[in-house]
Protein backbone atom coordinates (compact mmCIF):
# COMPACT_ATOMS: atom_id res chain seq x y z
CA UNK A 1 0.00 0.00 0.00
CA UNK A 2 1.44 3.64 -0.66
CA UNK A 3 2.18 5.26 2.36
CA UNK A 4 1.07 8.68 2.36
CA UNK A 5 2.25 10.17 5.55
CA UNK A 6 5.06 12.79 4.21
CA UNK A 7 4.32 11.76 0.42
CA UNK A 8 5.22 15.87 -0.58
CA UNK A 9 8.09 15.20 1.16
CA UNK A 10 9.48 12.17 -0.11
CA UNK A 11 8.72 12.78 -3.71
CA UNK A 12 11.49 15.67 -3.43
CA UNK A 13 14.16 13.35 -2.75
CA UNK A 14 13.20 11.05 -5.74
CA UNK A 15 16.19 10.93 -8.56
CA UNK A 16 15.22 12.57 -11.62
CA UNK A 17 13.93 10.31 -13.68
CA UNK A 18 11.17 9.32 -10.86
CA UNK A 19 9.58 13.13 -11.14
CA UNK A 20 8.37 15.49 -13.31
CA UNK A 21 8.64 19.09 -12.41
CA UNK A 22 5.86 21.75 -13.21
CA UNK A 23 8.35 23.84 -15.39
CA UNK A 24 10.34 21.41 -17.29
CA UNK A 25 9.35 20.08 -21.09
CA UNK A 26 8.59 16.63 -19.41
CA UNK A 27 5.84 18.19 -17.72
CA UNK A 28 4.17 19.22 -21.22
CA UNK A 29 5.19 16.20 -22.92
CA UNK A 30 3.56 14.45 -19.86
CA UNK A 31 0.01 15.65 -20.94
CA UNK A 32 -0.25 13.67 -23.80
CA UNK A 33 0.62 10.55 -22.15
CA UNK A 34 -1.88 11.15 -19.55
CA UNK A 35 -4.20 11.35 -22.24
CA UNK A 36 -3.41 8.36 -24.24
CA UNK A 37 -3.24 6.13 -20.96
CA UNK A 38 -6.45 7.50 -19.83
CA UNK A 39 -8.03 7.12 -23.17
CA UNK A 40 -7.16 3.59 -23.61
CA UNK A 41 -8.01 2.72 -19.81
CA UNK A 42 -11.53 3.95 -20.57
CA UNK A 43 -11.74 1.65 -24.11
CA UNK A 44 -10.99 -0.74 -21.60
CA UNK A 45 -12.98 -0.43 -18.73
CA UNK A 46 -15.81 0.29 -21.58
CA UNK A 47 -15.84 -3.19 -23.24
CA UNK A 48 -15.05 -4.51 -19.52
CA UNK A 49 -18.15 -3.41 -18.60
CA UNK A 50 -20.33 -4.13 -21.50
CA UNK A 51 -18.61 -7.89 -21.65
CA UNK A 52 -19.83 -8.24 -17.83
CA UNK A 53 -23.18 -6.46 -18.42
CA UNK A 54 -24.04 -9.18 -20.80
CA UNK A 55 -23.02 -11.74 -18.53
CA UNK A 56 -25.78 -10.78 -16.44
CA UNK A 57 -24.70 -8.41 -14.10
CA UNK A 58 -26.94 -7.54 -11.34
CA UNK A 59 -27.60 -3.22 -11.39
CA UNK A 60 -28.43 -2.93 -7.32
CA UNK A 61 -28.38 0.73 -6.11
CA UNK A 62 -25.30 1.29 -4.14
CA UNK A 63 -26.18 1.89 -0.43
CA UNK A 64 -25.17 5.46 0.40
CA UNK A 65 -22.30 5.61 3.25
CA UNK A 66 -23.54 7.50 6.36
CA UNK A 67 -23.40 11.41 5.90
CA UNK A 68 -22.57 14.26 8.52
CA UNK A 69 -23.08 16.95 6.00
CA UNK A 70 -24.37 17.46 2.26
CA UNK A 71 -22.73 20.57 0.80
CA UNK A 72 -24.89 21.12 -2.73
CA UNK A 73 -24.11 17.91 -4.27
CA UNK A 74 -20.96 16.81 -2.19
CA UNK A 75 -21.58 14.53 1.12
CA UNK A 76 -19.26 14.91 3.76
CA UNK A 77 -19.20 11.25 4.79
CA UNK A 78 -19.29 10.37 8.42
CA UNK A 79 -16.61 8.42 8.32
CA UNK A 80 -14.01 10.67 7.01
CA UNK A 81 -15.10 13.23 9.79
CA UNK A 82 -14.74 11.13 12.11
CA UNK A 83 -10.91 10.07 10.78
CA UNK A 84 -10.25 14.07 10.58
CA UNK A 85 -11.54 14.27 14.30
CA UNK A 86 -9.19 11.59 15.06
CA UNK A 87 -6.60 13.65 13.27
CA UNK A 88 -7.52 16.81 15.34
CA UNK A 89 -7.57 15.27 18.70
CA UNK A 90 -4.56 14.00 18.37
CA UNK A 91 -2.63 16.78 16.58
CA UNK A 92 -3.61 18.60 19.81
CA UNK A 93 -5.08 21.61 17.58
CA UNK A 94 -7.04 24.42 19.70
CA UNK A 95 -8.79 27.37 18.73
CA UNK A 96 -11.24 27.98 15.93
CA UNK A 97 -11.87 24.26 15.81
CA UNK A 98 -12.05 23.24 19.81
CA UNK A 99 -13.25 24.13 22.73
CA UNK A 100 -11.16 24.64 25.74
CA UNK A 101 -12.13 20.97 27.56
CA UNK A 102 -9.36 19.08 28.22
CA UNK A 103 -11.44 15.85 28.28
CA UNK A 104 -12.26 14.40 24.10
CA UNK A 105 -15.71 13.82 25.24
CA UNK A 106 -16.54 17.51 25.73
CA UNK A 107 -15.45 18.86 23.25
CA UNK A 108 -17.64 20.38 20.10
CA UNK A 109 -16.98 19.53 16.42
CA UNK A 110 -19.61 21.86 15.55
CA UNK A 111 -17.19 25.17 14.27
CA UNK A 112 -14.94 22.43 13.09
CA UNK A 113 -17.69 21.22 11.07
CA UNK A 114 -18.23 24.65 9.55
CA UNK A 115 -15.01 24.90 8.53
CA UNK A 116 -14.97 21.77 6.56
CA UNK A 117 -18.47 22.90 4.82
CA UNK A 118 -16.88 26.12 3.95
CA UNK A 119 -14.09 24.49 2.29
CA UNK A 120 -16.84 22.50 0.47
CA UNK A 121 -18.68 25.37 -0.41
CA UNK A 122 -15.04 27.38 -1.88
CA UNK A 123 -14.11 24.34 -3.80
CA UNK A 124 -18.15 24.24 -5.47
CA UNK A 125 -17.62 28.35 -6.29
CA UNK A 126 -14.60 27.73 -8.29
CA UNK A 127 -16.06 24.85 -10.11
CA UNK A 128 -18.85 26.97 -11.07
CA UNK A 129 -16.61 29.50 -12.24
CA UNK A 130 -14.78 27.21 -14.31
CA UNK A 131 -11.26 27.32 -12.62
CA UNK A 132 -10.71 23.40 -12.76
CA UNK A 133 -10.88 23.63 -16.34
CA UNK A 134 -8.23 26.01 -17.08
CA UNK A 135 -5.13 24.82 -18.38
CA UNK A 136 -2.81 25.31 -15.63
CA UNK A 137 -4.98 23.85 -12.72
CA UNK A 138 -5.38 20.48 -14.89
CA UNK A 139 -1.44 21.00 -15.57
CA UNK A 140 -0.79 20.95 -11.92
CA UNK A 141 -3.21 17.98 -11.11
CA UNK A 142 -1.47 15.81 -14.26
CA UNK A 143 2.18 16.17 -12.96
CA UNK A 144 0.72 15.62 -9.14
CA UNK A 145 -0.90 12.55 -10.00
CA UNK A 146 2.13 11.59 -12.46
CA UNK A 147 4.23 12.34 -9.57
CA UNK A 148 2.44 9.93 -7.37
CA UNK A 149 2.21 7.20 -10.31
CA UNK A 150 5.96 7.21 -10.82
CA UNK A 151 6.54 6.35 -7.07
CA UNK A 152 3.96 3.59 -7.10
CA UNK A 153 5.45 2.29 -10.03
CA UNK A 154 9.19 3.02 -8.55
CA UNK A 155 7.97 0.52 -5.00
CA UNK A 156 6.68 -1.67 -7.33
CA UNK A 157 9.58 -2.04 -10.03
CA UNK A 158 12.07 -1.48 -7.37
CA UNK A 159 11.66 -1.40 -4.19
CA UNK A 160 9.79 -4.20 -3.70
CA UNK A 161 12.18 -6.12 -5.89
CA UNK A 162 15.25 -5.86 -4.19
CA UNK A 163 16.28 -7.73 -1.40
CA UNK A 164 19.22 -8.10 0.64
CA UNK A 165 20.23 -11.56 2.26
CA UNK A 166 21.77 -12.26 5.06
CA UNK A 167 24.67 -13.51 2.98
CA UNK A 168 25.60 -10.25 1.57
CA UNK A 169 25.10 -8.27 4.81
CA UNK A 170 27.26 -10.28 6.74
CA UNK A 171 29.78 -9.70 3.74
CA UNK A 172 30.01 -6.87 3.66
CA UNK A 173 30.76 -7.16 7.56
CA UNK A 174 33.40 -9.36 7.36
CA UNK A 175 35.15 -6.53 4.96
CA UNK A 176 34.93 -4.64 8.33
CA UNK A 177 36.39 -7.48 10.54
CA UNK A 178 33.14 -7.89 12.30
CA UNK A 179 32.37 -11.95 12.50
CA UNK A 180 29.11 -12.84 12.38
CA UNK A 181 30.64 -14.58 16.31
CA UNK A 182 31.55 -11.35 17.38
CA UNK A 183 28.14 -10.07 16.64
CA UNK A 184 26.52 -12.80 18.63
CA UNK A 185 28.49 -11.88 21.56
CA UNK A 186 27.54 -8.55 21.75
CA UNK A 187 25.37 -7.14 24.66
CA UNK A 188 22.69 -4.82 24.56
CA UNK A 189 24.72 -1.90 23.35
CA UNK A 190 25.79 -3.94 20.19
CA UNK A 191 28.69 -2.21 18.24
CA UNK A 192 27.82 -3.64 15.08
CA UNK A 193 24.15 -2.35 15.35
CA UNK A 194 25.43 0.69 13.28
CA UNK A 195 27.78 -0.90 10.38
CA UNK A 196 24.83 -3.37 9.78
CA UNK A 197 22.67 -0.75 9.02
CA UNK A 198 25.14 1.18 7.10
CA UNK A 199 25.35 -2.17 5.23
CA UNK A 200 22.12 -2.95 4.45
CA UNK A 201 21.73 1.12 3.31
CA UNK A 202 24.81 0.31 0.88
CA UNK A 203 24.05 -2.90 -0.49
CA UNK A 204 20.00 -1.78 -1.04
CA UNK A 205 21.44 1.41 -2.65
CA UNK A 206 23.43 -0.82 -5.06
CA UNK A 207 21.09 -3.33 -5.58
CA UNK A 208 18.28 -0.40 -6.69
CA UNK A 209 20.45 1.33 -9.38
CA UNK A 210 21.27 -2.15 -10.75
CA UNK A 211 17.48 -2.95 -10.90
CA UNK A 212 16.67 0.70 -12.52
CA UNK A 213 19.39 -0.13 -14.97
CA UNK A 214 17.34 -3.71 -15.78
CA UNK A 215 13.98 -2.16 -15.62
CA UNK A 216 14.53 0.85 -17.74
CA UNK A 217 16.15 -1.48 -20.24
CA UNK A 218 12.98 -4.09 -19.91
CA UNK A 219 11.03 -0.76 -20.97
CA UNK A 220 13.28 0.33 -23.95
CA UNK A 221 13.34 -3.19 -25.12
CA UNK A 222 8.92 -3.34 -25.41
CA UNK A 223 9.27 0.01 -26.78
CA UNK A 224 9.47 1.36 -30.49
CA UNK A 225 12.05 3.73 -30.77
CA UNK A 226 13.29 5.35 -33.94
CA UNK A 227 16.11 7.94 -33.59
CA UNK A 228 16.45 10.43 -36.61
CA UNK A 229 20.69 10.72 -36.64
CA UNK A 230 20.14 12.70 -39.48
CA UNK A 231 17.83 14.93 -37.15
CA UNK A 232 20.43 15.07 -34.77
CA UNK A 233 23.39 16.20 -36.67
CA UNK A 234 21.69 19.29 -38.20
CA UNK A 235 20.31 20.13 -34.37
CA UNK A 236 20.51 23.66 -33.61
CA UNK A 237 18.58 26.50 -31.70
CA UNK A 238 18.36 28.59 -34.74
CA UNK A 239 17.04 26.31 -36.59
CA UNK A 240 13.28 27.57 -38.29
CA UNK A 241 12.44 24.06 -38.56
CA UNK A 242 13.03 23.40 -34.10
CA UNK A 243 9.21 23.13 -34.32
CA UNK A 244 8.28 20.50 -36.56
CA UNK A 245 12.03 18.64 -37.30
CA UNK A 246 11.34 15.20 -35.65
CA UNK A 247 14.56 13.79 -33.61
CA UNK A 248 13.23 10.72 -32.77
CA UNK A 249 9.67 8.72 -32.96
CA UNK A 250 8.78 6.98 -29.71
CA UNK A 251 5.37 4.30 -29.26
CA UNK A 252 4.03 6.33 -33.23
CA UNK A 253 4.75 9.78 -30.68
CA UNK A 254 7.27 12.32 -32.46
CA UNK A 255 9.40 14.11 -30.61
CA UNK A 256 10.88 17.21 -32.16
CA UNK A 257 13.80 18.67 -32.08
CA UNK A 258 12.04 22.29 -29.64
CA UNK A 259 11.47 19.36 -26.84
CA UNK A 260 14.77 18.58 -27.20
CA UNK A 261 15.76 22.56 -26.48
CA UNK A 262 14.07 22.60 -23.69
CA UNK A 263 15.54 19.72 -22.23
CA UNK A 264 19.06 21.02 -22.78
CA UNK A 265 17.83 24.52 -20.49
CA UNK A 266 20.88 26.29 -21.96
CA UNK A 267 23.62 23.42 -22.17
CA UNK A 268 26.18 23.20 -25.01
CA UNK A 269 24.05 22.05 -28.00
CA UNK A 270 27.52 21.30 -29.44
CA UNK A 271 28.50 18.29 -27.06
CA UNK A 272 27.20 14.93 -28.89
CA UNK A 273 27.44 13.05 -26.30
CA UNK A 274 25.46 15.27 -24.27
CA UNK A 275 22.74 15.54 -26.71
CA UNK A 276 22.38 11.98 -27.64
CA UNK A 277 22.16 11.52 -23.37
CA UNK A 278 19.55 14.39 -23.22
CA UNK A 279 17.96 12.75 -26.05
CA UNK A 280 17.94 9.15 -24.13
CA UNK A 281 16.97 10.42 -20.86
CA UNK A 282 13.50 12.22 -22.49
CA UNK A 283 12.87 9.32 -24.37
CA UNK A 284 13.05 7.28 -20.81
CA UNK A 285 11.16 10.12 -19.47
CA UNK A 286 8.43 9.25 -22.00
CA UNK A 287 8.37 5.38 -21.28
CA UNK A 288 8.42 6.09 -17.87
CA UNK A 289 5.88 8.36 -17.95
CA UNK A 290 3.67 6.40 -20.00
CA UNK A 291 4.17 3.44 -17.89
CA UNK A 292 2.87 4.88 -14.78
CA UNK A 293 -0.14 6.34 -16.20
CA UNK A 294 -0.95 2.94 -17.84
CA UNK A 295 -1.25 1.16 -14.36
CA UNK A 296 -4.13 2.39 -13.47
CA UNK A 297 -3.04 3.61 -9.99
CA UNK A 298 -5.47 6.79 -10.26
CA UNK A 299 -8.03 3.51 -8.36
CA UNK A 300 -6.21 3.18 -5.53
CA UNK A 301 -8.07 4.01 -2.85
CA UNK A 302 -4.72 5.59 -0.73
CA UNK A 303 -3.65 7.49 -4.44
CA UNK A 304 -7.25 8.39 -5.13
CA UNK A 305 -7.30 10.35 -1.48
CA UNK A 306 -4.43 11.82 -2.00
CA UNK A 307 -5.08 13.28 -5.35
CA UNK A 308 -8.01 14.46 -4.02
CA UNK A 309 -6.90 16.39 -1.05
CA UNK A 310 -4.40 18.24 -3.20
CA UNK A 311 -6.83 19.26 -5.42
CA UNK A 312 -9.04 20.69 -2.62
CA UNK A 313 -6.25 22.44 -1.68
CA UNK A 314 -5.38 23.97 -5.12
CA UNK A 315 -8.91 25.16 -5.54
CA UNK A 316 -9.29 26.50 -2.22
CA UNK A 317 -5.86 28.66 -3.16
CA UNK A 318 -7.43 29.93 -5.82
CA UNK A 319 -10.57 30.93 -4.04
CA UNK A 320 -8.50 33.02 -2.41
CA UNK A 321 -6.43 34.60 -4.61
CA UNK A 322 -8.69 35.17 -7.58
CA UNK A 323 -11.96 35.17 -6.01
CA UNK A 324 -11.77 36.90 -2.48
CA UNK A 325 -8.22 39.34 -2.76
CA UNK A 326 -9.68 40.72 -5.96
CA UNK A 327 -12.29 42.26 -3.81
CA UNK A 328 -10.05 43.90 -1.26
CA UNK A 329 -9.44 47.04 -1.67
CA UNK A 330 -7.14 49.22 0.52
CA UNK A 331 -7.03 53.07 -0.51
CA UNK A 332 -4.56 55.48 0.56
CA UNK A 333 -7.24 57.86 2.18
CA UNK A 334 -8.09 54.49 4.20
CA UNK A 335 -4.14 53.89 5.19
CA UNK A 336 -3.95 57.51 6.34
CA UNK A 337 -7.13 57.82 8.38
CA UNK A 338 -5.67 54.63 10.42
CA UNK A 339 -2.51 56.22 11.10
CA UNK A 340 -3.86 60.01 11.71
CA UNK A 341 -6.94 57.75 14.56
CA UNK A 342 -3.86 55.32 16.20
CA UNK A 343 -1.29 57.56 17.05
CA UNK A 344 -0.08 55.04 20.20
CA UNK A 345 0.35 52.33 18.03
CA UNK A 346 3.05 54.34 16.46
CA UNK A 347 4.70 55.43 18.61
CA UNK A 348 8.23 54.81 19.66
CA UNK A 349 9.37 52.93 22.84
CA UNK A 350 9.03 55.21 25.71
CA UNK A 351 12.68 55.72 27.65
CA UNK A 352 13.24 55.82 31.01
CA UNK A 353 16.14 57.19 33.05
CA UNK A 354 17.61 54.57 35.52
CA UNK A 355 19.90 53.76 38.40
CA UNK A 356 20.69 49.93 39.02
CA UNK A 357 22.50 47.87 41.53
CA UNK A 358 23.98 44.38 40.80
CA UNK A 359 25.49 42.21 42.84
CA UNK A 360 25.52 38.07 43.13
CA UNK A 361 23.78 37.22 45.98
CA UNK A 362 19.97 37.07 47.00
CA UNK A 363 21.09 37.49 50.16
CA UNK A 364 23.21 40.64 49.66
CA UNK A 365 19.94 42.28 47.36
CA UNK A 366 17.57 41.35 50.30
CA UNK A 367 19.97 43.60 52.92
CA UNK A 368 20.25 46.27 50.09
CA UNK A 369 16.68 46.70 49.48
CA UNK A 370 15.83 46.93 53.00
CA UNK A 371 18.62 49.77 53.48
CA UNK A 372 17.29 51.48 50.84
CA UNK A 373 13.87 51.13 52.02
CA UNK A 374 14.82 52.67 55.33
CA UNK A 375 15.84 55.94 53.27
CA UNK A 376 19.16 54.91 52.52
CA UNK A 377 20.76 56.49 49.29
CA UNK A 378 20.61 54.35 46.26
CA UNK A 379 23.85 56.24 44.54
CA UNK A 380 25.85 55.59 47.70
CA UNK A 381 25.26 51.76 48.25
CA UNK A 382 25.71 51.47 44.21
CA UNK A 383 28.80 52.70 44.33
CA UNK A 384 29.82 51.19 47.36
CA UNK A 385 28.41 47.57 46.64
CA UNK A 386 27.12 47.05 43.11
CA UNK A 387 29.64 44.84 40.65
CA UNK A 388 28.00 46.09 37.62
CA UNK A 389 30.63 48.87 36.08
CA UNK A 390 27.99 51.59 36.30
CA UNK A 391 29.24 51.41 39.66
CA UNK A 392 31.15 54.52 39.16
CA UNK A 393 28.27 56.83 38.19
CA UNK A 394 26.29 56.11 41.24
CA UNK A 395 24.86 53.32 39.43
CA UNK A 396 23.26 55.42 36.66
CA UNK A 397 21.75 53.37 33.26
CA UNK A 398 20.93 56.75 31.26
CA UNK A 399 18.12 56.87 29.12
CA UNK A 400 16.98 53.58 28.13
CA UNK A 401 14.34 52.43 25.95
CA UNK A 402 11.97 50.36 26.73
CA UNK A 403 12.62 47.95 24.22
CA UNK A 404 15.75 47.21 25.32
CA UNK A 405 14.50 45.53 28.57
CA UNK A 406 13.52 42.39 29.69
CA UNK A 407 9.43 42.15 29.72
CA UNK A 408 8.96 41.53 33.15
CA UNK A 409 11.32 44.18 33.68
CA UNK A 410 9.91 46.43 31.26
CA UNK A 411 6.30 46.17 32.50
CA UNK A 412 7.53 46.78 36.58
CA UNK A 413 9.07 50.21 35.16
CA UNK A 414 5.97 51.15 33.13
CA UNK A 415 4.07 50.43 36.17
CA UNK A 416 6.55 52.47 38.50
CA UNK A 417 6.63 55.80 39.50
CA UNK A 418 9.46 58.59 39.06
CA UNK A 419 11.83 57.73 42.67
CA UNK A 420 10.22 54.67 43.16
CA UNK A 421 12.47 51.40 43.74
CA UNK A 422 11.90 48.26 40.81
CA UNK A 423 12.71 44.99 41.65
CA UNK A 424 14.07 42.54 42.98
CA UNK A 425 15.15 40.63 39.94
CA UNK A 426 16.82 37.43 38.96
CA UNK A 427 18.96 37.72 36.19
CA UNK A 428 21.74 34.93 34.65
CA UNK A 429 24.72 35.70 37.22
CA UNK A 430 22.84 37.99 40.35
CA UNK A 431 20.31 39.72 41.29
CA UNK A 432 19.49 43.52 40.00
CA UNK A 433 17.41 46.78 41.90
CA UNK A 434 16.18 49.46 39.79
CA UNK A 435 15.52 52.99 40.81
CA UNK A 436 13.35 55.27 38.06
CA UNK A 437 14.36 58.74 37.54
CA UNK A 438 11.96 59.36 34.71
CA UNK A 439 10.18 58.67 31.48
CA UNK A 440 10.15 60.39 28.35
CA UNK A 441 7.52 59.22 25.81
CA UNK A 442 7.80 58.00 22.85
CA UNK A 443 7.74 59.86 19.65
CA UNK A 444 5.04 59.26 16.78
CA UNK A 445 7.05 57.18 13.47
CA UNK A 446 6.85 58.97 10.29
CA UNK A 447 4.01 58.18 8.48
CA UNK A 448 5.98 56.92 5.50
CA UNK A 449 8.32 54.49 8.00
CA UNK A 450 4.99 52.45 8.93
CA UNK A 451 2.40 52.87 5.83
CA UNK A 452 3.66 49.35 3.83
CA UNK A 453 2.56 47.59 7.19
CA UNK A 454 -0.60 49.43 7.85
CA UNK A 455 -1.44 48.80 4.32
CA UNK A 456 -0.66 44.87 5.15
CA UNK A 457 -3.07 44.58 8.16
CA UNK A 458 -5.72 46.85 6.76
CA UNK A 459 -5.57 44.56 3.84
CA UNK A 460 -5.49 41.08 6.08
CA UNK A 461 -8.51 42.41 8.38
CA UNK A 462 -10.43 43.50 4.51
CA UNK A 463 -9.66 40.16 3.31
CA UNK A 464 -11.15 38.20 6.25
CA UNK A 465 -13.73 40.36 6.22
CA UNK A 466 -14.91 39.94 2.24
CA UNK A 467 -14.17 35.82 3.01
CA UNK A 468 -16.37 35.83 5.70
CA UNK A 469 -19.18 37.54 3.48
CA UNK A 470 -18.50 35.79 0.47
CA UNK A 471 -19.09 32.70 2.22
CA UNK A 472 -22.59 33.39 4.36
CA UNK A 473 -23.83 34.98 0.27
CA UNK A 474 -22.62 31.14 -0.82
CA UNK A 475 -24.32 29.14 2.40
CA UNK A 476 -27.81 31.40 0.99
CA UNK A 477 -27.09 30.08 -2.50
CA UNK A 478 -25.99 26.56 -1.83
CA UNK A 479 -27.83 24.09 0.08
CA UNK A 480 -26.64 22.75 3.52
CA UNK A 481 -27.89 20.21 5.32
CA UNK A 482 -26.50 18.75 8.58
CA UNK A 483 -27.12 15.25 9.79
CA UNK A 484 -27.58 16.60 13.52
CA UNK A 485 -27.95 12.80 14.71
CA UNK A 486 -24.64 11.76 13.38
CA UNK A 487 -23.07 15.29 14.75
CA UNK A 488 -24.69 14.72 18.22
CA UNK A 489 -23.10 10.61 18.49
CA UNK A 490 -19.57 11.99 16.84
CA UNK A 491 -19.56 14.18 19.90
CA UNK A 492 -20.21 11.73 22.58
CA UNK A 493 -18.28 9.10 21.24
CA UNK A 494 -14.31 8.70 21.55
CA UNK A 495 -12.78 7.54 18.84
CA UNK A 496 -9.96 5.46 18.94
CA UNK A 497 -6.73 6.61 19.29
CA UNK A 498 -4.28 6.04 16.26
């Protein structure tokens, strides 16, 4: 089965030939073997099905799975809520989605619920306004899907083909000195533990490129391939014919000599030996590609999810970008009016002048403060017992901003009075009292210094705001309905943990 925990992930650290990325010629030339494989899966399944309907198959209505939500047409199935509530519970999400219980029992799935119903409801909008047809959305699914083909195909041409024997990792071991004895005798901190496993990485690495040698040549070798030489010696980016000279003709599909081009994305187009091997590895790319889609892995159940999810998420991207940021609009007059109505929230850190006395033991601060408290002078005992250097000017800081302190710190001097005393505090090698002189407030920024981030929140709180009514005008237009039974037993039911 695939395993689709991290797929994203893993697919980036597939070699070349095992992806296709979104900008390369591959991912055009890709396209058309989607299309063929899917065409010629459907001829299939077609006279599948009409051979079977013959033979008397039995047309039953399909029981419908239990819902806990129907979103237009689209049923949110119970049991894929409950599987996301699993999901959430133990993600330990909080927020929009949970309440603040700590016990599973109590808490409410309703607002989770409407979140998954709006995401319903975004993905319906932009199939109504035709974004899943558009060339580079169905680009973007192809070379997804592709992507996850190619490492089905890769586990099941490779991975699951190789095998390493005990034989060859103990080998490899005894290249190392390490007797398969020694390895016996070893406690529970075995020292071989680690050059095993370095083994078994080496030998499985070895063993994979030979069997992606073999299986790439199994592929070649049920292929028809016809390489124009003639094609290839008169290659050249200013040629007027790059569009429609054909370099080589693989399974009746031309390529031409532009695919080639792009392939070479600005290599010498003088190197032979580097064009032929461009030439090979798009040709490979092609069988490869072909290969994958030909499988039929788009009806596995763990692919089909996947694909799925991704293309929720593309759609829901596009919502929005092209549906809801279109509508924000932020003017300058706006920008301006929020700076002239805020004019704390520009303002610089207020400063305050201090005196401070450091010294290293809670002990010695405890004695201090009570001096001081019984009207002794702060300037004397700082220079007579502080260890901070300040020592020498009575123990005076200067002006300092507030953003230069500590927050707890910081908020006991805000809260302080001019002459009053500030601490105790702990800090990394002692113990500090502060004594506040003053405070001189901060001054307002220029109005230029800040507008770029004004302008970003007005334009985040606008955008939330046009989602959020975009989304009730679609809930008016679309139909909701709620299974409230199924809602109430997801609630009072614990799901299992995993």
């Amino acid at each position: 089965m695939l395993n689709i925990t991290g797929l994203v992930k893993i697919y980036r650290l597939l070699p070349r030939h095992w992806r296709v990325f979104s900008d390369s010629a591959r991912s055009v030339a890709a396209t058309n073997a989607g299309v063929v494989a899917t065409t010629l899966l459907a001829v299939v399944l077609l006279v599948s099905f009409s051979t079977q309907a013959h033979a008397g198959w039995s047309f039953k209505k399909k029981k419908e799975e239990p819902y806990i939500a129907k979103v237009g047409n689209v049923s949110i199935k119970l049991a894929d809520f409950e599987a996301a509530i699993r999901r959430l519970h133990t993600s330990k999400r909080v927020g929009k989605a949970l309440s603040e219980g700590t016990s599973f029992e109590k808490q409410s799935f309703e607002k989770y619920l409407d979140e998954l119903i709006d995401k319903e409801l975004m993905a319906i909008e932009c199939e109504r306004l035709g974004f899943d047809k558009e060339e580079g959305f169905q680009r973007q699914m192809r070379n997804f899907s592709l992507n996850l083909f190619l490492g089905e195909l890769k586990r099941e041409e490779i991975t699951e083909k190789v095998k390493v024997t005990e034989a060859e990792i103990q080998a490899e071991l005894d290249k190392q000195g390490i007797s398969k004895e020694s390895a016996k005798k070893a406690g529970p901190h075995d020292p071989t533990s680690r050059p095993r496993q370095l083994a078994i990485r080496s030998l499985t690495k070895v063993k994979n490129k030979a069997r992606e040698v073999q299986f790439f040549k199994e592929l070649k070798a049920r292929a028809s391939i016809n390489i124009k030489e003639k094609a290839l010696k008169v290659f050249s980016s200013t040629d007027e014919k790059l569009h429609t000279r054909v370099v080589a003709v693989v399974d009746g599909e031309k390529v031409k000599a532009i695919d080639l081009l792009r392939e070479l994305r600005g290599k010498s187009q003088h190197d032979k030996k580097l064009l032929r091997k461009t030439l090979d590895d798009h040709i490979l790319h092609k069988l490869l590609d072909k290969e994958a889609f030909s499988r039929g892995y788009e009806s596995l159940p763990d692919v089909k999810a996947v694909i799925s999810k991704y293309r929720k998420e593309r759609l829901l991207d596009l919502f929005n970008r092209r549906v809801v940021l279109p509508l924000v609009k932020i003017s300058e007059k706006d920008i301006r009016q929020y700076y002239d109505s805020n004019p704390d929230k520009f303002k610089t850190s207020p400063s305050y002048k201090l005196r401070m006395i450091f010294v290293a033991d809670d002990l010695e601060i405890t004695s201090i403060l009570s001096e001081l408290q019984r009207g002794a002078d702060f300037g004397y005992l700082a220079r007579e017992r502080s260890l901070d250097r300040t020592k020498d000017k009575m123990g005076e800081l200067g002006w300092v901003p507030a953003s230069r302190l500590s927050g707890d710190i910081a908020a006991a001097v805000a809260r302080a009075g001019d002459g009053d005393l500030i601490g105790p505090f702990k800090m990394e090698y002692g113990y500090s009292l502060m004594e506040r002189l003053g405070m001189k407030p901060g001054d307002l920024k220029p109005y230029d210094s800040v507008r770029d981030d004004i302008d970003r929140q007005l334009g985040s709180e606008r955008f939330l705001e046009m989602h959020k009514k975009y989304l009730n005008r679609l809930r008016e237009t679309v139909p909701v309905k709620i299974n409230k039974k199924a809602l109430k037993n997801v609630m009072i039911t614990r799901p299992e943990e995993g």
